[in-house]
PDB file of N, CA and C in Angstrom:
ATOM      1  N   UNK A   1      12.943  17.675  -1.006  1.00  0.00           N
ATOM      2  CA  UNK A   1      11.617  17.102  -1.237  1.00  0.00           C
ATOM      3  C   UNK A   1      11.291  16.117  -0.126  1.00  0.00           C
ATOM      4  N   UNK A   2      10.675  16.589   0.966  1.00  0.00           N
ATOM      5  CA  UNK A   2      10.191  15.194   1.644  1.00  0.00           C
ATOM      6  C   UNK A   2       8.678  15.026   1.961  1.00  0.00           C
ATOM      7  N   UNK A   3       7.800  15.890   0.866  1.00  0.00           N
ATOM      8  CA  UNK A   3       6.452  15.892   0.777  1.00  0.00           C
ATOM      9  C   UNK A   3       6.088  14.060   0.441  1.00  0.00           C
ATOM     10  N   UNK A   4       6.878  13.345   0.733  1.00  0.00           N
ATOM     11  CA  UNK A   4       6.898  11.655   0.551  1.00  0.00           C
ATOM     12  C   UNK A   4       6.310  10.909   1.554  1.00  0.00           C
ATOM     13  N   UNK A   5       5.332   9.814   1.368  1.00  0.00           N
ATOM     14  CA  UNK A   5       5.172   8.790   2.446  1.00  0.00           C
ATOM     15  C   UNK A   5       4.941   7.543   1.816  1.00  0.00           C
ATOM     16  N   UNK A   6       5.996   6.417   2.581  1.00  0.00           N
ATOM     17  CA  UNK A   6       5.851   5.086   2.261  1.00  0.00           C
ATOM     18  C   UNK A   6       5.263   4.157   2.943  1.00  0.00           C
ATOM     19  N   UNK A   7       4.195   3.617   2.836  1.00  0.00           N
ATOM     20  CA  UNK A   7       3.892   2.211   3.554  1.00  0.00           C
ATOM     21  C   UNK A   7       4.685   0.870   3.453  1.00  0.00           C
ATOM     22  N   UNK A   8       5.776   1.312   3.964  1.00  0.00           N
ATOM     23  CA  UNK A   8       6.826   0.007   3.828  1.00  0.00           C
ATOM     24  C   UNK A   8       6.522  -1.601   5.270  1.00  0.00           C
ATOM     25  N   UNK A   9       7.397  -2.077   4.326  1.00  0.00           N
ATOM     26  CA  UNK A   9       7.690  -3.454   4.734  1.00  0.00           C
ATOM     27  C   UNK A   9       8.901  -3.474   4.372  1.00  0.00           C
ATOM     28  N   UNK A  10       9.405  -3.501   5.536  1.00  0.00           N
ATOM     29  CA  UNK A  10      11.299  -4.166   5.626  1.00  0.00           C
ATOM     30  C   UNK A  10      11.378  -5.523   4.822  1.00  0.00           C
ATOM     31  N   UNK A  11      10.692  -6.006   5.087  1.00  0.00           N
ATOM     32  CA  UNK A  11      10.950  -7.651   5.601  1.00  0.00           C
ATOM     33  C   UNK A  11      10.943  -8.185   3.133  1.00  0.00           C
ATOM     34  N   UNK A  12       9.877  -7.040   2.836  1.00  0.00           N
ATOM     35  CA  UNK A  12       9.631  -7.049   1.469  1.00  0.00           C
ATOM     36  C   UNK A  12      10.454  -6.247   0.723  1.00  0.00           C
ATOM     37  N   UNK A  13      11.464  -7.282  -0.597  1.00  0.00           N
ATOM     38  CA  UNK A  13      12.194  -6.717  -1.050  1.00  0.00           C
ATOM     39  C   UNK A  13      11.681  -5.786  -2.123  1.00  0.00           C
ATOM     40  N   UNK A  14      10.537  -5.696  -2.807  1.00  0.00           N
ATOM     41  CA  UNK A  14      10.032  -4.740  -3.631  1.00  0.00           C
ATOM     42  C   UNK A  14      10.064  -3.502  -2.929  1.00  0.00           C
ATOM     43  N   UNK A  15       9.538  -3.535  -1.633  1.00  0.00           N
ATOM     44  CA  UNK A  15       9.413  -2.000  -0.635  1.00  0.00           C
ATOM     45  C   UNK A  15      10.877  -1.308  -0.500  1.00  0.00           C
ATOM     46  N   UNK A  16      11.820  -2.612  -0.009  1.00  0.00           N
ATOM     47  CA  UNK A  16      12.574  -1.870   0.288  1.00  0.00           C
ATOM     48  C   UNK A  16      13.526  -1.501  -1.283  1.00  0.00           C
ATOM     49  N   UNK A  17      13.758  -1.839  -1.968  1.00  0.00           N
ATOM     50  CA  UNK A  17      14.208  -1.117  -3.339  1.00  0.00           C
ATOM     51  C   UNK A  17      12.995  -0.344  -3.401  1.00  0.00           C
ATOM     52  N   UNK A  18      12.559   0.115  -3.556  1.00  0.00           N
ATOM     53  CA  UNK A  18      11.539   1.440  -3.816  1.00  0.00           C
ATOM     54  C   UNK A  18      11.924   2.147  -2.740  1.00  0.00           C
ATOM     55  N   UNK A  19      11.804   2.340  -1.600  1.00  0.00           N
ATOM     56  CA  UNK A  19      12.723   2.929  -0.601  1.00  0.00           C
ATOM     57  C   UNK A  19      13.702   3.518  -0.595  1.00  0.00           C
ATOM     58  N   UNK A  20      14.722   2.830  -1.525  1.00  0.00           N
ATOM     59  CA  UNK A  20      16.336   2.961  -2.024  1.00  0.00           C
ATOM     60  C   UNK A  20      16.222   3.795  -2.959  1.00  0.00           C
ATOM     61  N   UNK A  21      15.268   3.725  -4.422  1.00  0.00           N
ATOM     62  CA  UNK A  21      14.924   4.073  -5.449  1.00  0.00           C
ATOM     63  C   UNK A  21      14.546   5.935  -5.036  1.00  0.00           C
ATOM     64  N   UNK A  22      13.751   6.064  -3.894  1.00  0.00           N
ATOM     65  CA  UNK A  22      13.406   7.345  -3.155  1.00  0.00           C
ATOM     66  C   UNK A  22      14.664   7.976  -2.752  1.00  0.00           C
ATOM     67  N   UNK A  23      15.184   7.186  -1.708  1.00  0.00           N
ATOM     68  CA  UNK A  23      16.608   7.974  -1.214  1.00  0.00           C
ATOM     69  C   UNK A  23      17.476   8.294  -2.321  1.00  0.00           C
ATOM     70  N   UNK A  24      18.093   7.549  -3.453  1.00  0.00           N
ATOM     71  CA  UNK A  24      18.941   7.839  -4.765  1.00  0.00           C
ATOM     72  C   UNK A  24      18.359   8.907  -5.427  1.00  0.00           C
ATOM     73  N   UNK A  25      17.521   9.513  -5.246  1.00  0.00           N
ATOM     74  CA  UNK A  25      16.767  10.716  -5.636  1.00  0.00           C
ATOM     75  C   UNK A  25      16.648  11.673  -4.805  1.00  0.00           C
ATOM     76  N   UNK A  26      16.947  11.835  -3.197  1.00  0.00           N
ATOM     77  CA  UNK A  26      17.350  12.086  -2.836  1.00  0.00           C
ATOM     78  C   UNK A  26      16.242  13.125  -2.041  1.00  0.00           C
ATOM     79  N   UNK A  27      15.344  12.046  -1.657  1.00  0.00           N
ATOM     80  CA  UNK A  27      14.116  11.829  -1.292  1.00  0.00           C
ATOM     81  C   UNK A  27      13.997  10.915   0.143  1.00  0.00           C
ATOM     82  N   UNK A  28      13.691  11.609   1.366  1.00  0.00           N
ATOM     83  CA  UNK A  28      13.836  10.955   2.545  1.00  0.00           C
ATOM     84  C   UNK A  28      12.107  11.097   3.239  1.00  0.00           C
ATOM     85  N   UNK A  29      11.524   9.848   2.328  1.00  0.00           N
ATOM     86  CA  UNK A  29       9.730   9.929   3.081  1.00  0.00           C
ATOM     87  C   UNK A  29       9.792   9.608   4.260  1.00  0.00           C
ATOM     88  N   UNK A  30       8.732   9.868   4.529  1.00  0.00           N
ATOM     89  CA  UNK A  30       8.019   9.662   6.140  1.00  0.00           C
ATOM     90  C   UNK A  30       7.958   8.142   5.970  1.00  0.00           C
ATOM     91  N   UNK A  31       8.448   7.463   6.421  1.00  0.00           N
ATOM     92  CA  UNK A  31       8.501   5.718   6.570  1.00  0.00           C
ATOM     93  C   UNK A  31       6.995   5.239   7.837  1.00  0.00           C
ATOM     94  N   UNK A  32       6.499   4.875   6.864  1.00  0.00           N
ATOM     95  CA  UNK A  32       5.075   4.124   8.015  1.00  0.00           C
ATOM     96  C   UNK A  32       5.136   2.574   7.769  1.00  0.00           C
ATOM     97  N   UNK A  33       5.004   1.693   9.207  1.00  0.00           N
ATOM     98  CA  UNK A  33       5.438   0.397   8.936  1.00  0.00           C
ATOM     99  C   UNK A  33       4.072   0.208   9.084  1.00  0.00           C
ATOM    100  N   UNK A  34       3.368  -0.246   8.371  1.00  0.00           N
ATOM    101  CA  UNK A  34       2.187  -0.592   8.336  1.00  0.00           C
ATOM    102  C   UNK A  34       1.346  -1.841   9.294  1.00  0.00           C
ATOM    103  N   UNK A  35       2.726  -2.903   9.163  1.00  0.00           N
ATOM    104  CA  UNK A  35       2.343  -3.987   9.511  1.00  0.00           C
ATOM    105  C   UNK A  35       2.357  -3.879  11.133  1.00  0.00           C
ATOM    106  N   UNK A  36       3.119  -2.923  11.588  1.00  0.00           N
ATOM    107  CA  UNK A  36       2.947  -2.515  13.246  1.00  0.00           C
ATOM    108  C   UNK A  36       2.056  -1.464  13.483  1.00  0.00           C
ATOM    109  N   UNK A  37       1.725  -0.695  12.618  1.00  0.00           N
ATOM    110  CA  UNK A  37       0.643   0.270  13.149  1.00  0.00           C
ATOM    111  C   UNK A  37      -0.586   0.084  11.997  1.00  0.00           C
ATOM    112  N   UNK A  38      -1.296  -0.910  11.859  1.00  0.00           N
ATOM    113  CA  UNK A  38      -2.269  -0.976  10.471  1.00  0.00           C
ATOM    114  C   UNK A  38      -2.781   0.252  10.530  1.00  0.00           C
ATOM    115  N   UNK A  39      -3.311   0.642   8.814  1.00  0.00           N
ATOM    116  CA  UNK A  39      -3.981   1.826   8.801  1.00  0.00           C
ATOM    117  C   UNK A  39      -5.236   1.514   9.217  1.00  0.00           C
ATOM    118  N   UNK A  40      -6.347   2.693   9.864  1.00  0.00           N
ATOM    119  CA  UNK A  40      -7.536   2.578   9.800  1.00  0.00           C
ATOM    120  C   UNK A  40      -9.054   1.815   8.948  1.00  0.00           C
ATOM    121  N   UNK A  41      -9.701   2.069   8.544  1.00  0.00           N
ATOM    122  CA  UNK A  41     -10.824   1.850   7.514  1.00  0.00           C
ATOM    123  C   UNK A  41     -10.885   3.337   6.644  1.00  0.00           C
ATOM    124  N   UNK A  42     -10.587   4.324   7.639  1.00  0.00           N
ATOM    125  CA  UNK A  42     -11.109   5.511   7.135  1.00  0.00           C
ATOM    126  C   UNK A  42      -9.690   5.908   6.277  1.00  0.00           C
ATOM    127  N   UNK A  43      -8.291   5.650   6.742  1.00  0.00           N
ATOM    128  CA  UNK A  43      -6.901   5.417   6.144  1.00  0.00           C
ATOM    129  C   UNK A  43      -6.834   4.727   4.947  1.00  0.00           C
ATOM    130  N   UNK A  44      -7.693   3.448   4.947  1.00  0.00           N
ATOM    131  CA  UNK A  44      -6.993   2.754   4.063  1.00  0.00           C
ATOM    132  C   UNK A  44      -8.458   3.339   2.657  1.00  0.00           C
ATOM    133  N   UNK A  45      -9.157   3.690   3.122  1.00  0.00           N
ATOM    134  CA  UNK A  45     -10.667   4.173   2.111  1.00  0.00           C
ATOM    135  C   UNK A  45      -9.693   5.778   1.486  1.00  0.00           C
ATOM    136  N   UNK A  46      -9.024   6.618   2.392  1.00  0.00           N
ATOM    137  CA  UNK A  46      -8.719   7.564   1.734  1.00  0.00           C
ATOM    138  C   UNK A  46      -7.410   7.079   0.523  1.00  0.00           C
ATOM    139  N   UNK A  47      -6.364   6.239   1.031  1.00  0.00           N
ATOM    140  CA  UNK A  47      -5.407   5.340   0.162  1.00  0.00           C
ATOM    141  C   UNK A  47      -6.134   5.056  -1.204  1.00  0.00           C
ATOM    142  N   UNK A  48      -7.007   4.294  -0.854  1.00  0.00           N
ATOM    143  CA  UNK A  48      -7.999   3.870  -2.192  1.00  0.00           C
ATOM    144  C   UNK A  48      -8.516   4.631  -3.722  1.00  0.00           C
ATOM    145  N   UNK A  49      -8.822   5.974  -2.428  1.00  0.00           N
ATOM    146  CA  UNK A  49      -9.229   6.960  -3.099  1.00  0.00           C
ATOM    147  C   UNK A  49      -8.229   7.966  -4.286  1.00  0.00           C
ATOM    148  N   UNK A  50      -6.935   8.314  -3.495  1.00  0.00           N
ATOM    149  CA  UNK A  50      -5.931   8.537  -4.234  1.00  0.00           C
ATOM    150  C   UNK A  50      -5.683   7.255  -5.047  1.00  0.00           C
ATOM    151  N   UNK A  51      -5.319   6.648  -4.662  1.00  0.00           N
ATOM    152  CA  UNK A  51      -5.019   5.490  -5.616  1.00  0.00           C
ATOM    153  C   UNK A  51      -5.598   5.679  -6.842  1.00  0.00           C
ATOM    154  N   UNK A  52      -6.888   5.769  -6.762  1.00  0.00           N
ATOM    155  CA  UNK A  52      -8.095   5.421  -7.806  1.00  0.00           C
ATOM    156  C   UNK A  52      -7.916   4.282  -8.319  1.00  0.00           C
ATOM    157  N   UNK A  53      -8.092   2.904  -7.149  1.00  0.00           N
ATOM    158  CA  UNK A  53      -8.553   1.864  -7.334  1.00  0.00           C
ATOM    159  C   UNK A  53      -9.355   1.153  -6.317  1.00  0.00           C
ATOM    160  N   UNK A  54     -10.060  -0.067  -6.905  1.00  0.00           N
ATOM    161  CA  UNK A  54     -11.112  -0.317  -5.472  1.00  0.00           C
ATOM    162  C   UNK A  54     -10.579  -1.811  -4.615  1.00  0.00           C
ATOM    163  N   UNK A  55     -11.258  -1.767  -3.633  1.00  0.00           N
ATOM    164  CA  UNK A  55     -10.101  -2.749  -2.609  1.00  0.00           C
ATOM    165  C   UNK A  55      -9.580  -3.642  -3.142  1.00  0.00           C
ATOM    166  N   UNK A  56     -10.621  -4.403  -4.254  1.00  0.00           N
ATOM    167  CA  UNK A  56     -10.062  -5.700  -4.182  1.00  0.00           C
ATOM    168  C   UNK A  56      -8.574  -5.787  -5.156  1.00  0.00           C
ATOM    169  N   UNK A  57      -8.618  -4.507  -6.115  1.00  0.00           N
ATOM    170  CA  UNK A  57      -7.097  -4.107  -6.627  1.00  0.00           C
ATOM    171  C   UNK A  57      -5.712  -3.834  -5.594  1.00  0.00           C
ATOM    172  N   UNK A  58      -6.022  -3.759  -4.031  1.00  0.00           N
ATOM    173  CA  UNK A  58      -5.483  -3.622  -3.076  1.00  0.00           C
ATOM    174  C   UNK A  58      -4.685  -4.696  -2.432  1.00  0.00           C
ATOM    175  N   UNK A  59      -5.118  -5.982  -2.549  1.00  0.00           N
ATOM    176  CA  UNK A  59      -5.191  -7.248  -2.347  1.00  0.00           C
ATOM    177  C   UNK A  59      -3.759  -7.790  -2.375  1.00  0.00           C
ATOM    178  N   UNK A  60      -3.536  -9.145  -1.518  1.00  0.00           N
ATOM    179  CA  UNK A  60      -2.396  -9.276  -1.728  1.00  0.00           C
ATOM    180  C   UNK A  60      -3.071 -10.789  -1.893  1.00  0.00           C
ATOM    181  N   UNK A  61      -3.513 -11.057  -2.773  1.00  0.00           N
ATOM    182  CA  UNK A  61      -3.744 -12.865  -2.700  1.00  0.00           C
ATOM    183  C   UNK A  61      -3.146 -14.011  -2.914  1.00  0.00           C
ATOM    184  N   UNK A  62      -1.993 -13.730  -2.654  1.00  0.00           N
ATOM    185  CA  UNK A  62      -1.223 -15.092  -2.231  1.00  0.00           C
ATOM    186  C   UNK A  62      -1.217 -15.072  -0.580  1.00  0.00           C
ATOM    187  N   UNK A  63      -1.552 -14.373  -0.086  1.00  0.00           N
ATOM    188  CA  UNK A  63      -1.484 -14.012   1.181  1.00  0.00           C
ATOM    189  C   UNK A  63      -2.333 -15.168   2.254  1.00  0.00           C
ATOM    190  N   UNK A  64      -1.999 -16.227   3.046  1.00  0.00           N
ATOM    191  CA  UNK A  64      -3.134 -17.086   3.864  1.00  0.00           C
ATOM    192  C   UNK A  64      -4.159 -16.304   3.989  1.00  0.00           C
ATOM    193  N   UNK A  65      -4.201 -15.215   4.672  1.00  0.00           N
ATOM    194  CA  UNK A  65      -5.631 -14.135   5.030  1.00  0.00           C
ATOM    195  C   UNK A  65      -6.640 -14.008   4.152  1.00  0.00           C
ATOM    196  N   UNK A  66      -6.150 -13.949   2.842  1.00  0.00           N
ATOM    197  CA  UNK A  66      -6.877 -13.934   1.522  1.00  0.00           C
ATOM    198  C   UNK A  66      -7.438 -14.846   1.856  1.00  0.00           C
ATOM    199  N   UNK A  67      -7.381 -16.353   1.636  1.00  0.00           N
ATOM    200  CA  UNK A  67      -7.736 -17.679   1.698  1.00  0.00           C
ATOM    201  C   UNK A  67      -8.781 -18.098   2.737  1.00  0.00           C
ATOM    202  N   UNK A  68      -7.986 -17.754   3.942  1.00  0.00           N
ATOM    203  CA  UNK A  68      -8.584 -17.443   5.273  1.00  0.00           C
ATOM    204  C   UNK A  68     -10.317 -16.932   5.509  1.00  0.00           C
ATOM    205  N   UNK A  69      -9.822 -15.686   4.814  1.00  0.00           N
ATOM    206  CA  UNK A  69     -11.224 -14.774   4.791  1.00  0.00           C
ATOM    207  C   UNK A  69     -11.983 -14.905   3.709  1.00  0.00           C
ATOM    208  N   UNK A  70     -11.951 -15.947   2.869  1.00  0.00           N
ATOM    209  CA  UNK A  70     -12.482 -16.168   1.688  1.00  0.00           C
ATOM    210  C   UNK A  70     -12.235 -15.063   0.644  1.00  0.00           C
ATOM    211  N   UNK A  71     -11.735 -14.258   0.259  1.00  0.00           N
ATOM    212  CA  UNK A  71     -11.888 -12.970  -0.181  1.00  0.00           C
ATOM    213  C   UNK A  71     -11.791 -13.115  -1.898  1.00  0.00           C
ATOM    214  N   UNK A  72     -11.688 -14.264  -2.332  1.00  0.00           N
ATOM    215  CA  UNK A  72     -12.153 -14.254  -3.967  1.00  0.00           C
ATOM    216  C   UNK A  72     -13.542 -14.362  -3.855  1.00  0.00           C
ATOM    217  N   UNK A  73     -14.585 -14.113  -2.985  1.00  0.00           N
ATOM    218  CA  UNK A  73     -15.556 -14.538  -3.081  1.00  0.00           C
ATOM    219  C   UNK A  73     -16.096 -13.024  -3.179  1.00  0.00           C
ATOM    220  N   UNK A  74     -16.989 -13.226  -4.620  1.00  0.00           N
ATOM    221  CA  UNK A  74     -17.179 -11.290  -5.037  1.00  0.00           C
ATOM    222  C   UNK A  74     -18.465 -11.005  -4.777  1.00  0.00           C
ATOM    223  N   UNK A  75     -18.955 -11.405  -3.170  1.00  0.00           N
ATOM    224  CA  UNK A  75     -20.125 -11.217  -2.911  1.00  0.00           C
ATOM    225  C   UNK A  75     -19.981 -10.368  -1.740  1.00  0.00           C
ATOM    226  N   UNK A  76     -18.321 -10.189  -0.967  1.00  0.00           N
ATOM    227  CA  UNK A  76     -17.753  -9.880  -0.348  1.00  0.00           C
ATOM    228  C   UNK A  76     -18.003  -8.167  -0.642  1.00  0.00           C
ATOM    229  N   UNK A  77     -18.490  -7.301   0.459  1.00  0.00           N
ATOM    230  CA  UNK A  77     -18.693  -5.827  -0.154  1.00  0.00           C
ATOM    231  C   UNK A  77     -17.359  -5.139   0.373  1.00  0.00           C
ATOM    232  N   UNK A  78     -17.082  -3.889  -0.390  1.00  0.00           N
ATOM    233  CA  UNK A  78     -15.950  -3.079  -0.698  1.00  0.00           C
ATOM    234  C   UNK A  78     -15.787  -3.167   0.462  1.00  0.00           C
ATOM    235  N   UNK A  79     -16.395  -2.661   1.708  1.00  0.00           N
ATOM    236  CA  UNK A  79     -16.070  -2.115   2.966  1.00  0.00           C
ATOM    237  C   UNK A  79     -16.104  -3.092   3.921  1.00  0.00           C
ATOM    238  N   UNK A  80     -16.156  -4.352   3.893  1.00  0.00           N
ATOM    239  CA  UNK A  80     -15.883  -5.731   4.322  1.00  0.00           C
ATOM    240  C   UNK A  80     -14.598  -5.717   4.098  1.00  0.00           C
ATOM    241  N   UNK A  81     -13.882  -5.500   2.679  1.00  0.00           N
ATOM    242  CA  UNK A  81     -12.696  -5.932   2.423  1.00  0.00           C
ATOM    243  C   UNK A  81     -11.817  -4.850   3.138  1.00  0.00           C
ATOM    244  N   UNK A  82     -12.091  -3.969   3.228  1.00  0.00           N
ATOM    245  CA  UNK A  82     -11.392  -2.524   3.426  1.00  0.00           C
ATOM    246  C   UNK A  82     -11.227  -3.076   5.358  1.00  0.00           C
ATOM    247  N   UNK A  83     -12.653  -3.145   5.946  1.00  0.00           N
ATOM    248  CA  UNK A  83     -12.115  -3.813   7.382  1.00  0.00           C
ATOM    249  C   UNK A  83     -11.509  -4.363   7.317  1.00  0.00           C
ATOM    250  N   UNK A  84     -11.339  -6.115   6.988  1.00  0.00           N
ATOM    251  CA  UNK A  84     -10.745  -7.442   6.604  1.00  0.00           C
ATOM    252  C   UNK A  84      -9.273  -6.969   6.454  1.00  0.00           C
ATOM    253  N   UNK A  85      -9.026  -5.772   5.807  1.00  0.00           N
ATOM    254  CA  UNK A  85      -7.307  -5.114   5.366  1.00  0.00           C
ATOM    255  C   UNK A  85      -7.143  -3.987   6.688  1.00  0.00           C
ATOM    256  N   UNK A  86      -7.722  -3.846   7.068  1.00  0.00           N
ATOM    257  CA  UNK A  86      -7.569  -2.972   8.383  1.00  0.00           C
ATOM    258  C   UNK A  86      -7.037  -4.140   9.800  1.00  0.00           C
ATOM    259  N   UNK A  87      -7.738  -5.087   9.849  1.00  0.00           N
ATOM    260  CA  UNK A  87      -7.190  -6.320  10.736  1.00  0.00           C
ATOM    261  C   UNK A  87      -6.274  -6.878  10.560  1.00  0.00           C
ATOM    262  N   UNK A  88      -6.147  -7.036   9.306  1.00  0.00           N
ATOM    263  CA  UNK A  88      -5.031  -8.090   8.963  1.00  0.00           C
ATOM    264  C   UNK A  88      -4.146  -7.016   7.401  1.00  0.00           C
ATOM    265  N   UNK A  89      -2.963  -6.931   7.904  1.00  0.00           N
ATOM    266  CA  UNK A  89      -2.394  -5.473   6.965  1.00  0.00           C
ATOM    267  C   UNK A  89      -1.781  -6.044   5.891  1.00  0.00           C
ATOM    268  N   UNK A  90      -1.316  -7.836   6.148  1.00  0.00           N
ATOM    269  CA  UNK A  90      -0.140  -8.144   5.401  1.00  0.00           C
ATOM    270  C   UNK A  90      -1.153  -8.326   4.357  1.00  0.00           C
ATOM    271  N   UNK A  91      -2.425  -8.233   3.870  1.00  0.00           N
ATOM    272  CA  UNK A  91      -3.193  -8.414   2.624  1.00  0.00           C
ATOM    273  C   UNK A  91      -2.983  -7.207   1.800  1.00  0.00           C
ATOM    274  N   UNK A  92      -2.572  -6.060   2.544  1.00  0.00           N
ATOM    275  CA  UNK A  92      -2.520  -5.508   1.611  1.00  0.00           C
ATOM    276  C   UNK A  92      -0.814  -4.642   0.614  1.00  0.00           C
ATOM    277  N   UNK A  93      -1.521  -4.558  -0.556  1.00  0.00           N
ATOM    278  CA  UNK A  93      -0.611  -4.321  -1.071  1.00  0.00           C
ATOM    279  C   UNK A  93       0.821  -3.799  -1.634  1.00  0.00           C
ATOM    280  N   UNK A  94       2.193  -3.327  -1.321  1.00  0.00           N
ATOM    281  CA  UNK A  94       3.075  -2.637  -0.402  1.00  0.00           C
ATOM    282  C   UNK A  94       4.366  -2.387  -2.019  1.00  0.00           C
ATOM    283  N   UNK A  95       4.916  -1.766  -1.708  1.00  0.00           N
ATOM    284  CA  UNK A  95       4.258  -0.271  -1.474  1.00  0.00           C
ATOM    285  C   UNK A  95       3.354   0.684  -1.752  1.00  0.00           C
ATOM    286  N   UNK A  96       3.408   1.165  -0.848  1.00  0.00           N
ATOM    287  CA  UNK A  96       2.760   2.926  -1.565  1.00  0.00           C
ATOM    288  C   UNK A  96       3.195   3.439  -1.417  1.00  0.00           C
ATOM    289  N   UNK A  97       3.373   4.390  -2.013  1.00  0.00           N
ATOM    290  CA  UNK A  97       3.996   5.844  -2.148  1.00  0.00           C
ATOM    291  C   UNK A  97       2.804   6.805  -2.700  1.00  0.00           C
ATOM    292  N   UNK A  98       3.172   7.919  -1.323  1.00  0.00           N
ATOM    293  CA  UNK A  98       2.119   8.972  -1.703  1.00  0.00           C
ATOM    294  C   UNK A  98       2.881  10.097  -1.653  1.00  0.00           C
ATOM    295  N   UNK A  99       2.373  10.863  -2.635  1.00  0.00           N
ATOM    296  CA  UNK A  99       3.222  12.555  -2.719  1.00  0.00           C
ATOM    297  C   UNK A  99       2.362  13.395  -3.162  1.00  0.00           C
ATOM    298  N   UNK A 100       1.804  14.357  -2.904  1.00  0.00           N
ATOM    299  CA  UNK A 100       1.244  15.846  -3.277  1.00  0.00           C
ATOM    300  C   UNK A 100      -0.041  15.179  -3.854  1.00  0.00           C
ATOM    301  N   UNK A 101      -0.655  14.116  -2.577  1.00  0.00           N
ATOM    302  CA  UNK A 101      -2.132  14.266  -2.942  1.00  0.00           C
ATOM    303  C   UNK A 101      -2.227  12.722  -3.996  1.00  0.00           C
ATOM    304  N   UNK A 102      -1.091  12.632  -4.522  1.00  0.00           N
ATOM    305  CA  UNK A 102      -1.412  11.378  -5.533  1.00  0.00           C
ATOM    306  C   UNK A 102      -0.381  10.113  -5.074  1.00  0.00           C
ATOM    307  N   UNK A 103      -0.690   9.023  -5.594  1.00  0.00           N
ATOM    308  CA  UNK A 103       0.020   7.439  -5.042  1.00  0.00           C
ATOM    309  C   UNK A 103      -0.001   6.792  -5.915  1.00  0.00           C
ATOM    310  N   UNK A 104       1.030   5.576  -5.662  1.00  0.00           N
ATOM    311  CA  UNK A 104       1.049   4.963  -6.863  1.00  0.00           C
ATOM    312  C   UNK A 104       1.866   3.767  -5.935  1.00  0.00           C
ATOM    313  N   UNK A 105       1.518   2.238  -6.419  1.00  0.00           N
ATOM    314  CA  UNK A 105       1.786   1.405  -5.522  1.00  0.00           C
ATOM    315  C   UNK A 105       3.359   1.219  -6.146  1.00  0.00           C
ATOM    316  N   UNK A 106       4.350   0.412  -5.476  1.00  0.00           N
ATOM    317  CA  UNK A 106       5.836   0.324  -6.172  1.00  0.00           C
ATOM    318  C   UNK A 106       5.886  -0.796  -6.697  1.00  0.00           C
ATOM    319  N   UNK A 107       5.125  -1.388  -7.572  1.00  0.00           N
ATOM    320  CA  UNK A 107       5.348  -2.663  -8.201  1.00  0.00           C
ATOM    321  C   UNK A 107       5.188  -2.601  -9.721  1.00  0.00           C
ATOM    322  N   UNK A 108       6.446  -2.550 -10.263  1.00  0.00           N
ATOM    323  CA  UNK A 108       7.220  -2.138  -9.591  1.00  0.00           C
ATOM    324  C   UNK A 108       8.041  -1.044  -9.317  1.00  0.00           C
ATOM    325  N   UNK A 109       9.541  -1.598  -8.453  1.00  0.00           N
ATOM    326  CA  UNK A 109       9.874  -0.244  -7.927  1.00  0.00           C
ATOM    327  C   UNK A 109       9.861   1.657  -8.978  1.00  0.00           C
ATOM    328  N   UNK A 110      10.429   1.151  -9.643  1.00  0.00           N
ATOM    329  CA  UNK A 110      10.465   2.014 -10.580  1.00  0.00           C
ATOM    330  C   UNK A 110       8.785   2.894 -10.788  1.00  0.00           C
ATOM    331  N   UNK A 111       7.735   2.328 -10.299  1.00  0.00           N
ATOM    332  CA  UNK A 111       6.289   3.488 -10.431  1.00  0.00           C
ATOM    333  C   UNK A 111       6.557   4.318 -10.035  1.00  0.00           C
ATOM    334  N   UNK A 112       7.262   4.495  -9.160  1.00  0.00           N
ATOM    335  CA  UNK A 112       7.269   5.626  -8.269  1.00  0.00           C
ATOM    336  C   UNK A 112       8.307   6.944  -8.699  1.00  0.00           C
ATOM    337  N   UNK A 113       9.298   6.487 -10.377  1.00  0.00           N
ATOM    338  CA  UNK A 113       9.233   7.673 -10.929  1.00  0.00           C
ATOM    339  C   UNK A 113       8.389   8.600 -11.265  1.00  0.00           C
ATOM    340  N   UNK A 114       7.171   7.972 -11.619  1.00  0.00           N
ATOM    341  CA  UNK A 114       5.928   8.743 -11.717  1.00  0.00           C
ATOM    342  C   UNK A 114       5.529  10.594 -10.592  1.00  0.00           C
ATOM    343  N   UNK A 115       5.340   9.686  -9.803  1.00  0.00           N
ATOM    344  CA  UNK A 115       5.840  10.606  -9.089  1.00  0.00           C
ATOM    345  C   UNK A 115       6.128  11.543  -8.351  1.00  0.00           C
ATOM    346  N   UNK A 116       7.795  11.668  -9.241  1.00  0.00           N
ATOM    347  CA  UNK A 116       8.812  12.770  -8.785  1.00  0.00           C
ATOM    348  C   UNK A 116       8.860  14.020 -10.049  1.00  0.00           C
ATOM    349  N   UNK A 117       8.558  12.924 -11.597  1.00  0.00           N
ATOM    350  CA  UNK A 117       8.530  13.785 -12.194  1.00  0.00           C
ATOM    351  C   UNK A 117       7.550  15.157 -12.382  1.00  0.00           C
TER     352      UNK A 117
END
């Protein structure tokens, strides 16, 4: 099975046990470091889309950038935030895991039985 892709963060221990959680299953995804190659607008809008949630569920708001960019402020439109997470990556939310069209973020790790089953 390596129809898998993770938007990991090393540096984040939720990613990387979800990572681990993949390989013990015996599951070797396509590893995308996000924070060195940010996704697009048009990347992170299709993410969304599988997801089936809208940016601001994307969010990482403990994050300075959050703060930074004002982004509790809900006057802020979807595709503001969706740029705003295209510039600055560590806002958004980690992991994902995508497989056969559907995603599911790893928080925690364990969503991502979802799935496999």
């Amino acid at each position: 099975m390596n129809n898998f892709t993770i938007y990991h963060n090393p540096r984040c221990s939720k990613s990387r046990q979800t990572l681990e959680l993949l390989k013990e299953k015996n599951i070797e995804p396509e590893v995308v470091l996000y924070l060195d190659n940010p996704p697009s607008k048009d990347e992170i809008s299709k993410l969304l889309s599988i997801l089936g949630i809208n940016p601001r569920e994307l969010l990482r708001k403990g994050e300075d950038e959050y703060k930074t960019h004002n982004l509790k402020d809900q006057t802020i439109s979807d595709q503001k935030i969706i740029e705003i997470m295209s510039e600055n990556p560590k806002l958004i939310e980690r992991p994902i895991v995508i497989s056969n069209n559907k995603a599911i973020i790893g928080r925690p790790p364990e969503n991502v039985l979802k799935l496999i089953n």
